[in-house]
Every structure is written in structure tokens, then in C-alpha cells.
Protein backbone atom coordinates (compact mmCIF):
# COMPACT_ATOMS: atom_id res chain seq x y z
CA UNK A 1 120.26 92.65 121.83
CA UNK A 2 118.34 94.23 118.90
CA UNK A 3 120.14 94.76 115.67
CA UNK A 4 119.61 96.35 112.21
CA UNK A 5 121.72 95.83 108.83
CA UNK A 6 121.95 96.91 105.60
CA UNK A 7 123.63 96.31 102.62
CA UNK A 8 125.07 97.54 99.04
CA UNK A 9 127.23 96.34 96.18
CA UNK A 10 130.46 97.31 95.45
CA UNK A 11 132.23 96.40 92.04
CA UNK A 12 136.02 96.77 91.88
CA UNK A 13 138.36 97.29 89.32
CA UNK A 14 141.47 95.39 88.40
CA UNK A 15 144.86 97.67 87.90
CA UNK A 16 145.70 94.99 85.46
CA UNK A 17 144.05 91.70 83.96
CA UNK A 18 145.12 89.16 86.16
CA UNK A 19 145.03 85.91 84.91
CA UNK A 20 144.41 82.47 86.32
CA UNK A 21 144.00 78.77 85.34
CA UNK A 22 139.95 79.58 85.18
CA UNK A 23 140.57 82.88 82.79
CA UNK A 24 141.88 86.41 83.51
CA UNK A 25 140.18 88.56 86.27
CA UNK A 26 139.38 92.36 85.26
CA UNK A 27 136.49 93.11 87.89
CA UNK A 28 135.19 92.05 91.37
CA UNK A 29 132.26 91.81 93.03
CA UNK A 30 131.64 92.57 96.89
CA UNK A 31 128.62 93.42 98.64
CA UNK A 32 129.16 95.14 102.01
CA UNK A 33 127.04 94.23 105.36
CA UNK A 34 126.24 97.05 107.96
CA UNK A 35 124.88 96.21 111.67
CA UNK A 36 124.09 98.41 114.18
CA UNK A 37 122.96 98.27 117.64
CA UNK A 38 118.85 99.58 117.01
CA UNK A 39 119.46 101.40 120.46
CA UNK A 40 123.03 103.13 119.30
CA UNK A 41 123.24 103.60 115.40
CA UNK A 42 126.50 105.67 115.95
CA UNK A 43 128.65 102.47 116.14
CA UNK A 44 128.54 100.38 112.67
CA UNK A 45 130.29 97.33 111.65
CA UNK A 46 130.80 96.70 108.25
CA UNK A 47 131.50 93.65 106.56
CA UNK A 48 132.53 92.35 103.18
CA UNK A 49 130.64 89.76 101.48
CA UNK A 50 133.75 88.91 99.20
CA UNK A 51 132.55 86.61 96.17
CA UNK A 52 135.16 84.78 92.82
CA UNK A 53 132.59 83.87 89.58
CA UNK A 54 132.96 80.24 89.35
CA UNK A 55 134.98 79.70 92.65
CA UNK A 56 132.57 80.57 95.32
CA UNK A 57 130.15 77.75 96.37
CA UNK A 58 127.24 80.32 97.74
CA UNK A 59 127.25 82.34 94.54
CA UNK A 60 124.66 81.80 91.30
CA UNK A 61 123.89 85.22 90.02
CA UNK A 62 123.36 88.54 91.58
CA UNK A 63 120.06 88.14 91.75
CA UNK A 64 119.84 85.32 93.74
CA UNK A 65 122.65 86.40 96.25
CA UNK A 66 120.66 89.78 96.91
CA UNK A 67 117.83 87.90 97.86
CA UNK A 68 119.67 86.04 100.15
CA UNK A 69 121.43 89.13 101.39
CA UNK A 70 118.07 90.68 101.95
CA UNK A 71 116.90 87.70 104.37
CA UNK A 72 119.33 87.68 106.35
CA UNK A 73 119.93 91.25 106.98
CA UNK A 74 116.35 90.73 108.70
CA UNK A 75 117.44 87.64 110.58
CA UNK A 76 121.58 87.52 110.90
CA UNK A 77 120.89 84.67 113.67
CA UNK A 78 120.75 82.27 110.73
CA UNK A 79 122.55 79.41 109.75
CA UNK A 80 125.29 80.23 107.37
CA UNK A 81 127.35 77.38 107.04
CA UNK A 82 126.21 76.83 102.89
CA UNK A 83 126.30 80.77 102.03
CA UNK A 84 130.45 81.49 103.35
CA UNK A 85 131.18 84.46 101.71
CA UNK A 86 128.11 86.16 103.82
CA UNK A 87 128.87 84.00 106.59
CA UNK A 88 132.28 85.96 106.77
CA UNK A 89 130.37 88.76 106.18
CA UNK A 90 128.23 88.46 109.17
CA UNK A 91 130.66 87.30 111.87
CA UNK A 92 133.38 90.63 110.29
CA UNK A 93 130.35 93.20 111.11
CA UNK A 94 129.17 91.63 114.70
CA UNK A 95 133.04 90.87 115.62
CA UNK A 96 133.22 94.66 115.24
CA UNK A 97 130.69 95.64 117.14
CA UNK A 98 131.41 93.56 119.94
CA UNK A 99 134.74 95.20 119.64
CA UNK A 100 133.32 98.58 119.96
CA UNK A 101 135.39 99.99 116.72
CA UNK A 102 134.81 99.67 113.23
CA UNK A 103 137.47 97.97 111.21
CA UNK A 104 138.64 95.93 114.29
CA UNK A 105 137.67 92.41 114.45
CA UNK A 106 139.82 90.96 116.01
CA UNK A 107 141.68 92.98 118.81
CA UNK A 108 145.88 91.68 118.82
CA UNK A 109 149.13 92.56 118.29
CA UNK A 110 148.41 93.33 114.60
CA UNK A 111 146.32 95.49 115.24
CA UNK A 112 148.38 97.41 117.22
CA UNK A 113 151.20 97.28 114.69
CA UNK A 114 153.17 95.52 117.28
CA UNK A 115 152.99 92.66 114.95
CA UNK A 116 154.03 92.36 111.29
CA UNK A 117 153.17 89.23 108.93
CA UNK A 118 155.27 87.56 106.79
CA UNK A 119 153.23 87.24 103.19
CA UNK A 120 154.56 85.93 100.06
CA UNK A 121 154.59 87.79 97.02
CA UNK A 122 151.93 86.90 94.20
CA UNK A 123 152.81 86.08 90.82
CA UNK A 124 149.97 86.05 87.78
CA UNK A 125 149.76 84.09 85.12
CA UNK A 126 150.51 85.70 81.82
CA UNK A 127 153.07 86.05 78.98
CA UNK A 128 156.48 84.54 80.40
CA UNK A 129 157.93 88.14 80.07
CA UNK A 130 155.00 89.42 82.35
CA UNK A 131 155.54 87.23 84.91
CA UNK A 132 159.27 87.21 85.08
CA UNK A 133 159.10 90.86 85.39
CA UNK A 134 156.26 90.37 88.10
CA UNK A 135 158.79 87.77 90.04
CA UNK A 136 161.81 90.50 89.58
CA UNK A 137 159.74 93.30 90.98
CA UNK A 138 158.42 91.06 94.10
CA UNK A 139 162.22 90.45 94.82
CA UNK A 140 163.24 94.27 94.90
CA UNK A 141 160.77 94.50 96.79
CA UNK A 142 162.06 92.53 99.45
CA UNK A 143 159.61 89.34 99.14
CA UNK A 144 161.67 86.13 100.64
CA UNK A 145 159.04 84.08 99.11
CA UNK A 146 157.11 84.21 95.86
CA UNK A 147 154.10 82.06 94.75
CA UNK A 148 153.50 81.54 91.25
CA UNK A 149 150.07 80.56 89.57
CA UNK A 150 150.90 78.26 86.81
CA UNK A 151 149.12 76.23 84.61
CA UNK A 152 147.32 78.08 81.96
CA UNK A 153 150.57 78.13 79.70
CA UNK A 154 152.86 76.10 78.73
CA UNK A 155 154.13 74.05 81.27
CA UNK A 156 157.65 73.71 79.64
CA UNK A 157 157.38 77.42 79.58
CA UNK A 158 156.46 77.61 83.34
CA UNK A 159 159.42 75.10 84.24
CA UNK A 160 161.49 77.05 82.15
CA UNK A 161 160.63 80.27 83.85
CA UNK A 162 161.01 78.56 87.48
CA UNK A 163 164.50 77.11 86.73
CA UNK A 164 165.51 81.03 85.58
CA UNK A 165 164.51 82.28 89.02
CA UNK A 166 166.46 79.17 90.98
CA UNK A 167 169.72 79.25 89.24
CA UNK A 168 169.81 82.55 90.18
CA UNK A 169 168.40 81.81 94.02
CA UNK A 170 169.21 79.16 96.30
CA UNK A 171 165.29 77.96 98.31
CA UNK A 172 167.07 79.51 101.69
CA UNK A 173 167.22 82.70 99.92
CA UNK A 174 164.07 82.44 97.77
CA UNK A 175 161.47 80.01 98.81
CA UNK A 176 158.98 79.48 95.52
CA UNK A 177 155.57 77.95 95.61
CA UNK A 178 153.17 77.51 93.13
CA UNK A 179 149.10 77.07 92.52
CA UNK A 180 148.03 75.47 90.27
CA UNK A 181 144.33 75.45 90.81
CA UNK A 182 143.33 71.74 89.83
CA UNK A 183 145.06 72.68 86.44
CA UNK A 184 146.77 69.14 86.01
CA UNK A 185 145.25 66.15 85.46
CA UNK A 186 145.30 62.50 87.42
CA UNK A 187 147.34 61.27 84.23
CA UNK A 188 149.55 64.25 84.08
CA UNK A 189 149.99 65.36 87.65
CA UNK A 190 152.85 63.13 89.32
CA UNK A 191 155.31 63.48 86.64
CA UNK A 192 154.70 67.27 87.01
CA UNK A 193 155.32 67.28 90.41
CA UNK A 194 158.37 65.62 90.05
CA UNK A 195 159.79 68.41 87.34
CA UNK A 196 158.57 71.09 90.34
CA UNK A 197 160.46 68.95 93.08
CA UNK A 198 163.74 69.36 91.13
CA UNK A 199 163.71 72.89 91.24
CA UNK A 200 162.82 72.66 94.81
CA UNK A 201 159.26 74.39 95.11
CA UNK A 202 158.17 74.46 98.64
CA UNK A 203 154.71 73.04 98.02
CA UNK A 204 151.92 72.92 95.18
CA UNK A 205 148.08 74.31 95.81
CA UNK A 206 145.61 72.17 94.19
CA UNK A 207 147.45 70.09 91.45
CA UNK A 208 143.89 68.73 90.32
CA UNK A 209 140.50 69.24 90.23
CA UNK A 210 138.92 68.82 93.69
CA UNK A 211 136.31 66.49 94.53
CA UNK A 212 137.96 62.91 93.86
CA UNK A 213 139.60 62.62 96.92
CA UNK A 214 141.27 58.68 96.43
CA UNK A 215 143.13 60.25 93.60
CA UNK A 216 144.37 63.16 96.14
CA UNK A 217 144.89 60.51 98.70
CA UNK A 218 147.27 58.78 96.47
CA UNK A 219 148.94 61.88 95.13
CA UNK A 220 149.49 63.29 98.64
CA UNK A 221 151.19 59.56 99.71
CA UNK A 222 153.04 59.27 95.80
CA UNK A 223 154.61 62.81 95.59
CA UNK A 224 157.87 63.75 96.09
CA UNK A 225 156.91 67.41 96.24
CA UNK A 226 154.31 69.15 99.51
CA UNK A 227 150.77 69.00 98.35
CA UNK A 228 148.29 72.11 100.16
CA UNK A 229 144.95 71.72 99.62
CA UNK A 230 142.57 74.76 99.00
CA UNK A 231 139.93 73.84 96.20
CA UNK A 232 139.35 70.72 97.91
CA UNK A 233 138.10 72.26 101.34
CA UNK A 234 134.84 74.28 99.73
CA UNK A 235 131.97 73.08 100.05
CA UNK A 236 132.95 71.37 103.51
CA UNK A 237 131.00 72.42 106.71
CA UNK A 238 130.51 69.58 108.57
CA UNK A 239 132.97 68.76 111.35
CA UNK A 240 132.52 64.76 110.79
CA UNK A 241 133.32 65.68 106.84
CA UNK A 242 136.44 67.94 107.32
CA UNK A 243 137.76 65.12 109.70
CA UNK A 244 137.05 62.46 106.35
CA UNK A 245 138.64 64.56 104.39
CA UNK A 246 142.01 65.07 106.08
CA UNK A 247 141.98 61.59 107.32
CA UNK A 248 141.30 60.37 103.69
CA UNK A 249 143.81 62.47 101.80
CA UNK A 250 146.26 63.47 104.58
CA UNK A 251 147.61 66.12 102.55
CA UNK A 252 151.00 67.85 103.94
CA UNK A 253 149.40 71.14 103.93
CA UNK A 254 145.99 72.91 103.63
CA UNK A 255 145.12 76.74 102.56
CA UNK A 256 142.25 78.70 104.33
CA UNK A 257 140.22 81.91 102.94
CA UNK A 258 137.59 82.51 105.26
CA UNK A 259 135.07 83.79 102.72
CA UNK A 260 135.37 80.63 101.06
CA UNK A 261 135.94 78.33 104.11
CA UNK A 262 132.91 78.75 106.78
CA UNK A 263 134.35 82.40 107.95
CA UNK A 264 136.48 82.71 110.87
CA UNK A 265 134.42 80.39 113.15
CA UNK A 266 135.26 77.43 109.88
CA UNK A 267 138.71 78.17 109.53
CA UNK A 268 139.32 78.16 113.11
CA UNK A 269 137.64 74.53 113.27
CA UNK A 270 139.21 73.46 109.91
CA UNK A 271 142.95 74.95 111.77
CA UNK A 272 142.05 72.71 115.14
CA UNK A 273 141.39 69.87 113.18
CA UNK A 274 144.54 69.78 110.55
CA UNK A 275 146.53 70.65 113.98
CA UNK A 276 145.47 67.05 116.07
CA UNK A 277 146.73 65.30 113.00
CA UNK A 278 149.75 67.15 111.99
CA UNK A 279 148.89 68.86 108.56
CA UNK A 280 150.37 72.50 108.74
CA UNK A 281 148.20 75.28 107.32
CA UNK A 282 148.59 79.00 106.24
CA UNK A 283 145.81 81.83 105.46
CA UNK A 284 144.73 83.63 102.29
CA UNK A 285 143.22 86.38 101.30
CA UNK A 286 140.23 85.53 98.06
CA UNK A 287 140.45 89.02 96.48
CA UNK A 288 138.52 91.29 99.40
CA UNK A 289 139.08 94.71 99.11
CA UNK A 290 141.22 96.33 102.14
CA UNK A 291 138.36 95.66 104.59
CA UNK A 292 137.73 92.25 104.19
CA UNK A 293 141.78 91.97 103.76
CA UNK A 294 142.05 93.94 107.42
CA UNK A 295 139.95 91.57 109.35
CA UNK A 296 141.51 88.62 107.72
CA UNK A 297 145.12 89.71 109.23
CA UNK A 298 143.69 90.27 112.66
CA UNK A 299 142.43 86.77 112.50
CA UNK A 300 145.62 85.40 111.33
CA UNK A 301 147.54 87.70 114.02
CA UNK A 302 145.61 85.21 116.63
CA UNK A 303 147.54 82.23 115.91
CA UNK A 304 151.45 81.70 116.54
CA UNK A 305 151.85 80.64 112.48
CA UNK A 306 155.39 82.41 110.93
CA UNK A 307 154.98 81.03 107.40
CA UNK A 308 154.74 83.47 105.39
CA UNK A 309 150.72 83.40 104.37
CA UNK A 310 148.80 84.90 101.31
CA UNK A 311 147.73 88.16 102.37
CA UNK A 312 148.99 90.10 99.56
CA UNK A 313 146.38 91.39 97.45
CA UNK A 314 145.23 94.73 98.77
CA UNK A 315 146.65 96.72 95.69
CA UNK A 316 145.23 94.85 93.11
CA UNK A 317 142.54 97.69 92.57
CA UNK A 318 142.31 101.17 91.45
CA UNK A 319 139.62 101.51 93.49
CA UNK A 320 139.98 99.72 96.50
CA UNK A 321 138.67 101.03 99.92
CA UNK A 322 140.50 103.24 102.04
CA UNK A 323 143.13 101.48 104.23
CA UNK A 324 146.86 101.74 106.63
CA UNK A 325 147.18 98.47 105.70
CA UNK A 326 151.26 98.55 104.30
CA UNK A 327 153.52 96.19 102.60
CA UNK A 328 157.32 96.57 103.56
CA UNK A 329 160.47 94.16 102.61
CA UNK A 330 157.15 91.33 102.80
CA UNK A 331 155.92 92.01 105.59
CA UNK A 332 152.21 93.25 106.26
CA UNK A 333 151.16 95.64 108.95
CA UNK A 334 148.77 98.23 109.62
CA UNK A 335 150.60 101.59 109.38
CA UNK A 336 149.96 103.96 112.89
CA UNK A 337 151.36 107.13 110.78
CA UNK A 338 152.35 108.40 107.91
CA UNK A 339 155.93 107.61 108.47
CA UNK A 340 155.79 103.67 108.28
């Protein structure tokens, strides 16, 4: 079958600065795919080439990423696996074509809005006042379980802020989790996760830097408190190096954003693999706009997983694209009428 693409960029636009342990976000880049059937241009998928500045392991510049773009809209039967923000790009687009209806790539009970997801609600870093009002407004808001990014400030101040929200919530009626995205270091990072463990925190993203993965191993074994691995999984496309990796660290958990983790077709091998050896999982969104953030919820909507995963970013933007996706006592769905 004969197929033509195209492709633009889209920049995005932060309601507010949202800050991080690698700075505070006001803008986004994505650059959006097109395919068509060269016999039947009526039917288009679209998909989002969703890049993070410093985070995503297939992005240099803009210059070099439009080149690449512009090669493989003339060949999208190419390898992928090192570029996986286009990679998810790609498979988004053709899924929807094979599907015969844009915005559906993956056809299930989400998408049918027989099925709702749990998501936790996402806290940024900022001022302590910010984020405690952040962490109040999640819980009106009917959020069960809140993750907190922490350490660009103080971590007294964090641990502080954390024992606030748990002497006023048991974990069975708040369960709290924070990122810290390699923020600590191998000196620091165990008597850290010891402080979090006493104000029983479900489970820590990324407590340092990835790429030394003896000192992860030893973390993983030494801590008292769930480690999930996210950082540590870029870069990984091989099948014999994702099984070194979680046989090497055997962390308790690992996180999966498809444009960061091989696409769908990765993070369906990465989920297979952590599942043969026991290491749980859950799925997060990187920042897409509301149509990379609808396909990833029709991929999670294929697996039987009720943790409550990171899909909660689709307001971040005044901008954002169109979408029914809804958010409702934290719960995601995609809204049939006006009603829901």
C-alpha cells in the first residue's frame, strides 16, 4: 500500500510556568505527522511527534529533527528505534489509518467511554504555598492519589510539605508519590528515601541520575521505600539490553511514555518483559497535547492495569488541540456528549 505524509510544527503554551528538577517549563514543542492512503486522501491520520529540551534522546535542535522528519515522511518503513518521539509519531498516524478513523488508535473500551482510567493528580514544583495549594485543589477535585515532583527546593521544605498533607490523610485515603527526576545524589539518596518511607509515599521516580545502574541496583535492593524507574529506560531499544537492565537493577516498578520509550510497539515489549520477572509498571503521558494524550489512553485501555497512571496533563495549555478527553473525581475518559 502506497502512502504520503506530511508534517508541521506546533508550539504550545504553558497556562502557568511549571517547574521541574531540570528548570521551569513555559513552552512546548510538537511537530505533527499526516499519512494518507495516495489512492484515498479523504482518510488522514495524524500523529504527534511529542519532544522535552534536554529529556528526549532523538532531539538536538530543530533543525536537525526537521531533517529527519523530512526523510522519513518519504520513507515511514524506516527504522525508528533511536528517533522515539517520531517513532510514536509514526505508529499513532498508521494505527489510525488502519483503524479507519482519525483520532482512534487503538479501538477498546476507552474509546467507547465504556472505560474510565484512574490517573493521579500532578503536583509542580514551586514555592511551598504553590504547591500546597496545587495538592488542595487536586483533592477537591476528587484525585485519590497525588504525585509530587520534588527536588528543586528544599528538601526539608518538601518533607515538610508532605508530612502537612499526611497528618491530615491516612495512604488508604490519599496515596502520595513523588518524582524526583535523578535529583538526589548516590551520597544523599538512601537517607532521603528513608525520610519519604516515614510518611509512607507509595514509590519514588528516578531518585538519581540514570545511567549508573550498580548504584540503582543497590538502591533498589537497600531501600525501604518502592523505587520506579523512568529516566533510566531512554535510550534502551534493544530487547537483550532492556532484559540487562531489569535483571541488573530489579527495580520494584518502572514508568513508560511512549514518545520517550520506543512508541507503543517499545512499551509493549518493555511491559512483557518487566511482567516475566515481576516488576509492576504504569503509563505516562510526556507533555503531548490532547492528541498524542488520546492515543496514549487507548493504548493503556489495552492492558488490565488499575493503578492509577500519569495521564493527567491535557490542560496544561492555553492552546492545546481540540479534545472530549474529560477529567472527573480522577478518572479520565473520553466524553460521548456534552453532558459528561
Amino acid at each position: 500500500m502506497s502512502y504520503s505524509a506530511s508534517f508541521h510544527h506546533q508550539l504550545f503554551h504553558f497556562k502557568l510556568p511549571s517547574g521541574t528538577s531540570r528548570g521551569v517549563l513555559t513552552e512546548k514543542h510538537s511537530w505533527f505527522i499526516k499519512v494518507w492512503e495516495t489512492s484515498n486522501p479523504d482518510l488522514i491520520g495524524i500523529g504527534e511527534c511529542s519532544v522535552i529540551k534536554g529529556l528526549s534522546p532523538d532531539f538536538l535542535n530543530q533543525e536537525t529533527y526537521e531533517k529527519k522528519l523530512s526523510d522519513v515522511i518519504r520513507n515511514l518503513d524506516q527504522n525508528l528505534d533511536e528517533w522515539p518521539s517520531i517513532k510514536f509519531g509514526v505508529e499513532m498516524a498508521l494505527n489510525q489509518l488502519k483503524n479507519k478513523e482519525s483520532r482512534l488508535s487503538f479501538k477498546n473500551s476507552f474509546y467507547s467511554n465504556e472505560q474510565r482510567i484512574p490517573i493521579n493528580g500532578l503536583i509542580w514544583m514551586g514555592e511551598i504555598s504553590f504547591m500546597r495549594q496545587q495538592i488542595e485543589d487536586k483533592i477537591a477535585q476528587g484525585f485519590s492519589t497525588i504525585k509530587l515532583k520534588i527536588g528543586a527546593i528544599d528538601f526539608d521544605k518538601e518533607i515538610q510539605l508532605l508530612s502537612e498533607i499526611r497528618s491530615k490523610y491516612s495512604k488508604k485515603e490519599i496515596e502520595l508519590r513523588v518524582d524526583a527526576n535523578g535529583a538526589f545524589t548516590n551520597e544523599n539518596a538512601l537517607q532521603r528515601l528513608k525520610q519519604l518511607h516515614q510518611l509512607e509515599i507509595h514509590s519514588i521516580e528516578q531518585p538519581i541520575p540514570p545511567g549508573d545502574w550498580i548504584a540503582m541496583q543497590k538502591l533498589c535492593k537497600d531501600s525501604p521505600l518502592p523505587i520506579a524507574l523512568d529516566e533510566e529506560l531512554i535510550g534502551i531499544n534493544n530487547r537483550s539490553e532492556k532484559i540487562k537492565l531489569l535483571e541488573t537493577i530489579n527495580p520494584q516498578f518502572i514508568i513508560l511514555k511512549p514518545s520517550l520509550h520506543g512508541a507503543f510497539s517499545g512499551c509493549d515489549e518493555w511491559i512483557q518483559l518487566a511482567e516475566a520477572r515481576n516488576i509492576e509498571w504504569w503509563i505516562t503521558s510526556a507533555l503531548e497535547s490532547n492528541i498524542g494524550l488520546e492515543a496514549i489512553c487507548q493504548f493503556t485501555a489495552n492492558y488490565h492495569n488499575t493503578k492509577p497512571q500519569g495521564l493527567g496533563t491535557g490542560g496544561l495549555y492555553i492552546d492545546n488541540t481540540p479534545s472530549n478527553l474529560k477529567i472527573k473525581d480522577g478518572r479520565i475518559f473520553l466524553a460521548k456528549n456534552e453532558r459528561e
